[in-house]
N, C-alpha and C. Protein backbone atom coordinates (compact mmCIF):
# COMPACT_ATOMS: atom_id res chain seq x y z
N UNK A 1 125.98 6.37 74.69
CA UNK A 1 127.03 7.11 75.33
C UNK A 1 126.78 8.60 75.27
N UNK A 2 126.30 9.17 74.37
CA UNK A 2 125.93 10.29 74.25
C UNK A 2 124.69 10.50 73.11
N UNK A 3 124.24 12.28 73.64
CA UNK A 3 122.59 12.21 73.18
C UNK A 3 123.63 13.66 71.98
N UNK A 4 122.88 13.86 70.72
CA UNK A 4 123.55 14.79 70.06
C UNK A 4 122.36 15.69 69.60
N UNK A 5 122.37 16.83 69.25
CA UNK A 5 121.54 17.72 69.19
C UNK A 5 122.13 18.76 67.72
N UNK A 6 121.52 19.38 67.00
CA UNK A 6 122.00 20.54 65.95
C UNK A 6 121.90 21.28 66.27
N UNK A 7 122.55 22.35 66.23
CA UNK A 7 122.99 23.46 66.78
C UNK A 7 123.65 24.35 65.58
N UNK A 8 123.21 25.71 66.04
CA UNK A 8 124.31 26.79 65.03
C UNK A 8 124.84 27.98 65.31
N UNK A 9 126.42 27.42 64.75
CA UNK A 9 127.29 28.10 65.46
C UNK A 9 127.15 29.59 64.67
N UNK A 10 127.00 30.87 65.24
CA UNK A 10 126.57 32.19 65.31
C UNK A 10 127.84 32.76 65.21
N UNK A 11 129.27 32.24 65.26
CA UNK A 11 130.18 33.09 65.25
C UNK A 11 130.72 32.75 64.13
N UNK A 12 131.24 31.11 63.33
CA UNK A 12 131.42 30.81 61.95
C UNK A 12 130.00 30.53 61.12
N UNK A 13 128.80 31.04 61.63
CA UNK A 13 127.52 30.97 60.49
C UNK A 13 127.56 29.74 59.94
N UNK A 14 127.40 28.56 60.65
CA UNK A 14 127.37 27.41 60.07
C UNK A 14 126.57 26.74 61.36
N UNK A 15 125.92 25.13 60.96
CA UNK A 15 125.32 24.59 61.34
C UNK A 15 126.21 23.52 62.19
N UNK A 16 126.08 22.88 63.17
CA UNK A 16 126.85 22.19 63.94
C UNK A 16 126.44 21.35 64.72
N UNK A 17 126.92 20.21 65.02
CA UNK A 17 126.38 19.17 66.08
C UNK A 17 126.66 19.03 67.46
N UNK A 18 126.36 19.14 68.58
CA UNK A 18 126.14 19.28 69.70
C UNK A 18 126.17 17.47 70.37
N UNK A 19 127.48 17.03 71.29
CA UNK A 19 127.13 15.99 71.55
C UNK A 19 127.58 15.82 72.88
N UNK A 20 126.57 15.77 73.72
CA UNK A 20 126.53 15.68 75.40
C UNK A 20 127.01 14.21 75.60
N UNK A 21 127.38 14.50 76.82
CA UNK A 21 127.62 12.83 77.25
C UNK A 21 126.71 12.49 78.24
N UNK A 22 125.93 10.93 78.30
CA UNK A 22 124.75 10.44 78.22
C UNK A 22 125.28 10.59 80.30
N UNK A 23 124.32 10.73 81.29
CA UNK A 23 124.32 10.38 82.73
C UNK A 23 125.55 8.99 82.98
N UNK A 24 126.33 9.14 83.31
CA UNK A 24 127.28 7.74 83.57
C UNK A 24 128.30 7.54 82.92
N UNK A 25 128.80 8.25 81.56
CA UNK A 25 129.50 8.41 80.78
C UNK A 25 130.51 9.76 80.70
N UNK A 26 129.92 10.76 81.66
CA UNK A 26 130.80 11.93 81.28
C UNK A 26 132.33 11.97 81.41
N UNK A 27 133.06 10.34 82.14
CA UNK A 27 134.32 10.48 82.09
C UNK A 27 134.83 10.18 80.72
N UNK A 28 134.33 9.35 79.91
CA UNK A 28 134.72 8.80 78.79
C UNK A 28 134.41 9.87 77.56
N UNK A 29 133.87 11.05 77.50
CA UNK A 29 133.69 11.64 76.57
C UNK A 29 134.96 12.35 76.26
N UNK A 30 136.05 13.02 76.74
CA UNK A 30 137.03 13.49 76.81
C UNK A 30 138.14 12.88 76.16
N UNK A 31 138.48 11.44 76.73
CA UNK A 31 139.00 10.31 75.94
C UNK A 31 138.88 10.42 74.18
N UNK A 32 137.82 10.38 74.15
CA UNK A 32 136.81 9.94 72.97
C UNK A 32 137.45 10.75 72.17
N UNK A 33 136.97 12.20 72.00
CA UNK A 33 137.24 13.05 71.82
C UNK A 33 138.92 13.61 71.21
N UNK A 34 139.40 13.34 72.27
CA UNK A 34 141.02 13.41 72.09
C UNK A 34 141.29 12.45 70.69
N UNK A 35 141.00 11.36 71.06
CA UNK A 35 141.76 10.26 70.71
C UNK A 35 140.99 10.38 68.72
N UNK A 36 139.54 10.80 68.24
CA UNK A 36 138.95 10.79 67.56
C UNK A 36 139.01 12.21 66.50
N UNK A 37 139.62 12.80 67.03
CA UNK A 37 139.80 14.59 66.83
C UNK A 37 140.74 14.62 65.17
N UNK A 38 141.57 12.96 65.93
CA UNK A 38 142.53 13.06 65.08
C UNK A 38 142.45 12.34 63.76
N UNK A 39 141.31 11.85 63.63
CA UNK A 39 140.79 11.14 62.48
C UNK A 39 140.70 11.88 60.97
N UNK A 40 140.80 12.04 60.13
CA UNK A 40 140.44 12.62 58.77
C UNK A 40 140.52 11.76 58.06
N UNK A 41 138.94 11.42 57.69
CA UNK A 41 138.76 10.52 57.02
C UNK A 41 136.95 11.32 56.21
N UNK A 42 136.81 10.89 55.21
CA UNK A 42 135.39 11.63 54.32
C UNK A 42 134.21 11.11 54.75
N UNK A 43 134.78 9.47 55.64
CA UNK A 43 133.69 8.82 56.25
C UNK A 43 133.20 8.52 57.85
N UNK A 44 134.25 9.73 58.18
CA UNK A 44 134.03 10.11 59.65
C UNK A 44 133.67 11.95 59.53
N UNK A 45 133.29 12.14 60.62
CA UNK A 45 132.77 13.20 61.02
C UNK A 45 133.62 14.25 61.55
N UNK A 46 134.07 15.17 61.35
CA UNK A 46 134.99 15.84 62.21
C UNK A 46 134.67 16.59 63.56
N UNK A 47 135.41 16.79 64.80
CA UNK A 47 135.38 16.97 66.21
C UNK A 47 136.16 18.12 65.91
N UNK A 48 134.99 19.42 66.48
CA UNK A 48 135.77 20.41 66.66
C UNK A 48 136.61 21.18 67.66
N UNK A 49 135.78 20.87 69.06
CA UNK A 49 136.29 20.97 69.98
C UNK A 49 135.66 20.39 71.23
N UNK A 50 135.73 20.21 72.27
CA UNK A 50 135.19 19.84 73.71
C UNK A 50 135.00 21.52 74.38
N UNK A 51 133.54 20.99 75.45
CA UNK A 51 133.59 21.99 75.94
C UNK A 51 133.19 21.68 77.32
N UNK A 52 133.17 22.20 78.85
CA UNK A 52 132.42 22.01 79.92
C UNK A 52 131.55 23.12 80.49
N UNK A 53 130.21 22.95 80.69
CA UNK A 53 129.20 23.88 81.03
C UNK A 53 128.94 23.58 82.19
N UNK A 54 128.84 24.77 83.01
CA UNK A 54 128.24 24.45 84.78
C UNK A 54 127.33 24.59 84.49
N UNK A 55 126.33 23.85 84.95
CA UNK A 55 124.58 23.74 85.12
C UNK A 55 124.42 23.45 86.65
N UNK A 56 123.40 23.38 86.81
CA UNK A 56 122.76 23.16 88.21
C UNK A 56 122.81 21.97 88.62
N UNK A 57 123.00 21.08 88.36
CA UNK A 57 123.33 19.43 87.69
C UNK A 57 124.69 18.81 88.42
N UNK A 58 125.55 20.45 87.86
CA UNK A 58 126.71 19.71 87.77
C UNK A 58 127.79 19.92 86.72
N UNK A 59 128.89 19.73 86.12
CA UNK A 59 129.47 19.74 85.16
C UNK A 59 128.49 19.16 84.38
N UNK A 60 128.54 19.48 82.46
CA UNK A 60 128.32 18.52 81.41
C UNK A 60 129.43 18.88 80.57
N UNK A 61 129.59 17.57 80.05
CA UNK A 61 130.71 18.23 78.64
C UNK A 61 129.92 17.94 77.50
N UNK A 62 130.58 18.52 76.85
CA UNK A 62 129.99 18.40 75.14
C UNK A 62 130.62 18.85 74.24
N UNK A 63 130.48 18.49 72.93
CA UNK A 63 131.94 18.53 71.74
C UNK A 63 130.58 19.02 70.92
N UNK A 64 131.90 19.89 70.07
CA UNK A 64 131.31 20.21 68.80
C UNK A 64 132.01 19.81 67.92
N UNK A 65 130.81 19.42 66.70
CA UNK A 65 131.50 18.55 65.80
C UNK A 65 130.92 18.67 64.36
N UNK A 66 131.26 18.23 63.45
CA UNK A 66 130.42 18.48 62.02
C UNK A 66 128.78 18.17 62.26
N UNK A 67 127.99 18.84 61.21
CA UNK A 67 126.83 18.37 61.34
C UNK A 67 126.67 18.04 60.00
N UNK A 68 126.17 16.69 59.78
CA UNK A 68 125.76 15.98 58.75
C UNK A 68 124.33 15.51 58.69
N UNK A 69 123.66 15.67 57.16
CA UNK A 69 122.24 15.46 57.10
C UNK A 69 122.32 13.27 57.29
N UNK A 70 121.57 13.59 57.62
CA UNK A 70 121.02 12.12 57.70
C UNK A 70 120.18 11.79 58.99
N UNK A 71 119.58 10.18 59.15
CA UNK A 71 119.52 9.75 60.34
C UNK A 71 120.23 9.26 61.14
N UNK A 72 119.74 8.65 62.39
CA UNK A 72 119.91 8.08 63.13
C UNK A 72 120.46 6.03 62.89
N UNK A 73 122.35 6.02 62.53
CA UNK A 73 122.30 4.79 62.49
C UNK A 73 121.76 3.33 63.07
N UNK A 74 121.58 4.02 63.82
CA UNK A 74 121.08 3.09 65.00
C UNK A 74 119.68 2.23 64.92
N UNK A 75 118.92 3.82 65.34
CA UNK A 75 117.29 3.96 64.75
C UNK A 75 116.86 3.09 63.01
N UNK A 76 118.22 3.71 61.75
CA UNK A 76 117.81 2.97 61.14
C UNK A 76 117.74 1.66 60.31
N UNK A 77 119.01 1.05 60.90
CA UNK A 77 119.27 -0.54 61.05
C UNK A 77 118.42 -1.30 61.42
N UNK A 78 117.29 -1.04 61.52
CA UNK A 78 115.91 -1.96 61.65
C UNK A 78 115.01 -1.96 60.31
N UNK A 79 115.47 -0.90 59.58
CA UNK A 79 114.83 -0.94 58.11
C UNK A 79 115.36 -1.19 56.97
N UNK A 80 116.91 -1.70 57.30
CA UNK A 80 118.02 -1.86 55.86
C UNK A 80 117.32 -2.97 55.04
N UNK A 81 115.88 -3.66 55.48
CA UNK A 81 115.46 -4.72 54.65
C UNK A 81 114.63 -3.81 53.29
N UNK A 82 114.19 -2.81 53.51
CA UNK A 82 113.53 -1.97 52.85
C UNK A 82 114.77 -1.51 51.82
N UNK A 83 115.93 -1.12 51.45
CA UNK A 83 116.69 -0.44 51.29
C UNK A 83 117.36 -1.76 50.01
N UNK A 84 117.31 -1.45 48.81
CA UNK A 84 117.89 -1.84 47.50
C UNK A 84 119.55 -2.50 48.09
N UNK A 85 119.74 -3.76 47.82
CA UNK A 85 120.97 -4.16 48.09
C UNK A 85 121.74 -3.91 47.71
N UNK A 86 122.10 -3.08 45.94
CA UNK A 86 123.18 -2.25 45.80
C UNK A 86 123.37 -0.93 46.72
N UNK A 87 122.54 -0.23 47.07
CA UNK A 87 122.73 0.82 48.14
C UNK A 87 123.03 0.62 49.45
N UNK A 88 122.43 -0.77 50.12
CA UNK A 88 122.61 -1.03 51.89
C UNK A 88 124.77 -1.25 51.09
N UNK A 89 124.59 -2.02 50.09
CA UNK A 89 126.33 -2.30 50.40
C UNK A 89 126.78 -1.36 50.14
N UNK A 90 126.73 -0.12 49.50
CA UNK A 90 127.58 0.70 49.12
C UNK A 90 127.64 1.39 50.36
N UNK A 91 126.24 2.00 51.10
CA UNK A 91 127.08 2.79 52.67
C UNK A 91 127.23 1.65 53.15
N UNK A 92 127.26 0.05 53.24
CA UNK A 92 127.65 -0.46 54.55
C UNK A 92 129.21 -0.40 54.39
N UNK A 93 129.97 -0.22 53.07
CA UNK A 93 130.93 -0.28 52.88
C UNK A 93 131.69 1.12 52.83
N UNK A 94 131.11 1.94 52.85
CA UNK A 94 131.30 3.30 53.17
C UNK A 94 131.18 3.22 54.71
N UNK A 95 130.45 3.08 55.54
CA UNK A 95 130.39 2.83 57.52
C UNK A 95 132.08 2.00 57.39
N UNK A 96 131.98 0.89 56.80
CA UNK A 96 133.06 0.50 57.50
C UNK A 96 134.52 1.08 56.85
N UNK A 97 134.35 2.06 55.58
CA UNK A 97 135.75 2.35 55.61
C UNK A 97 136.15 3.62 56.80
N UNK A 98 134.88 4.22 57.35
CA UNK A 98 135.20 5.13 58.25
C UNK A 98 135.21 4.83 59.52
N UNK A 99 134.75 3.00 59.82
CA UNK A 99 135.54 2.40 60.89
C UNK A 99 137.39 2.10 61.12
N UNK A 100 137.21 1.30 60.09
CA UNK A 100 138.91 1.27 60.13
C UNK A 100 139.70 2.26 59.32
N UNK A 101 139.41 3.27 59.28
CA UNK A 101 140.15 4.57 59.72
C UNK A 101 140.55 5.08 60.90
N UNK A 102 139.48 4.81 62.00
CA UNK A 102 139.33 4.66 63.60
C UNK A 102 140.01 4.30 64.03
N UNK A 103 139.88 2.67 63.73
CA UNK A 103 140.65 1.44 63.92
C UNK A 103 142.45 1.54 63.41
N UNK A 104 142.90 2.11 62.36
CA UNK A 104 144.04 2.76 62.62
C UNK A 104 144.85 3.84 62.95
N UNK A 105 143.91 4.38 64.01
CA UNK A 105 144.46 5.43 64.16
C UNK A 105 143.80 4.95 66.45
N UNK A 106 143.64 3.74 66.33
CA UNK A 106 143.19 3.00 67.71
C UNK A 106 142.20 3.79 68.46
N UNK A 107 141.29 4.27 67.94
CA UNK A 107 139.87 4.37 68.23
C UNK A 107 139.09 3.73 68.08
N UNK A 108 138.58 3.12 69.49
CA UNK A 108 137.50 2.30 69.02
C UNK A 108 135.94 2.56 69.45
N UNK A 109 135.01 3.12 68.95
CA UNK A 109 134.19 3.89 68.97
C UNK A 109 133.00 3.19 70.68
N UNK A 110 132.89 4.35 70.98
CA UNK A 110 132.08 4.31 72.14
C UNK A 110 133.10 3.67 73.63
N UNK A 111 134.41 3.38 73.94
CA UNK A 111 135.02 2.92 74.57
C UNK A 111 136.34 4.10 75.12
């Protein structure tokens, strides 16, 4: 749904995440956004704001949002076999308490 990039913000001197919405998706990023803004939770990420840029393209939107060290969940769910089974459960159980935080507050991620 969207491609995210690091970025740093020059006016609060801090580091920040950059997250475009993917070709086909730019209606749903806004949604997202709104509805996710309102989350505070230690195992979600915080959304700082939405923004829209004219390019040559076209509109893009893009949110700024916390930037957190790590990878790519996605990317690395193909290697959790490598990864000590007291540790895959402790973040898998950490991922999901910052799902249903989502989940009560009726966000449901990528939709």
């Amino acid at each position: 749904m969207g491609i995210v990039y690091e970025a740093f913000d020059e006016k609060l001197e801090r580091r920040i995440a950059l997250k475009c919405a993917k070709s086909g998706f730019h209606k749903r990023l806004p949604p997202e956004v709104r509805h996710a803004s309102d989350i505070s939770h230690p195992n979600v990420c915080r959304i700082f704001e939405i923004h829209t840029a004219n390019t040559a393209r076209g509109e893009v939107e893009f949110l700024t949002m916390e930037f957190l060290e790590g990878g790519n969940a996605g990317r690395a769910s193909g290697s959790w076999t490598v990864v000590p089974g007291a540790v895959r459960s402790r973040s898998l159980y950490r991922f999901c308490e910052g799902v249903a935080a989502a989940h009560r507050r009726d966000v449901i991620h990528g939709t």
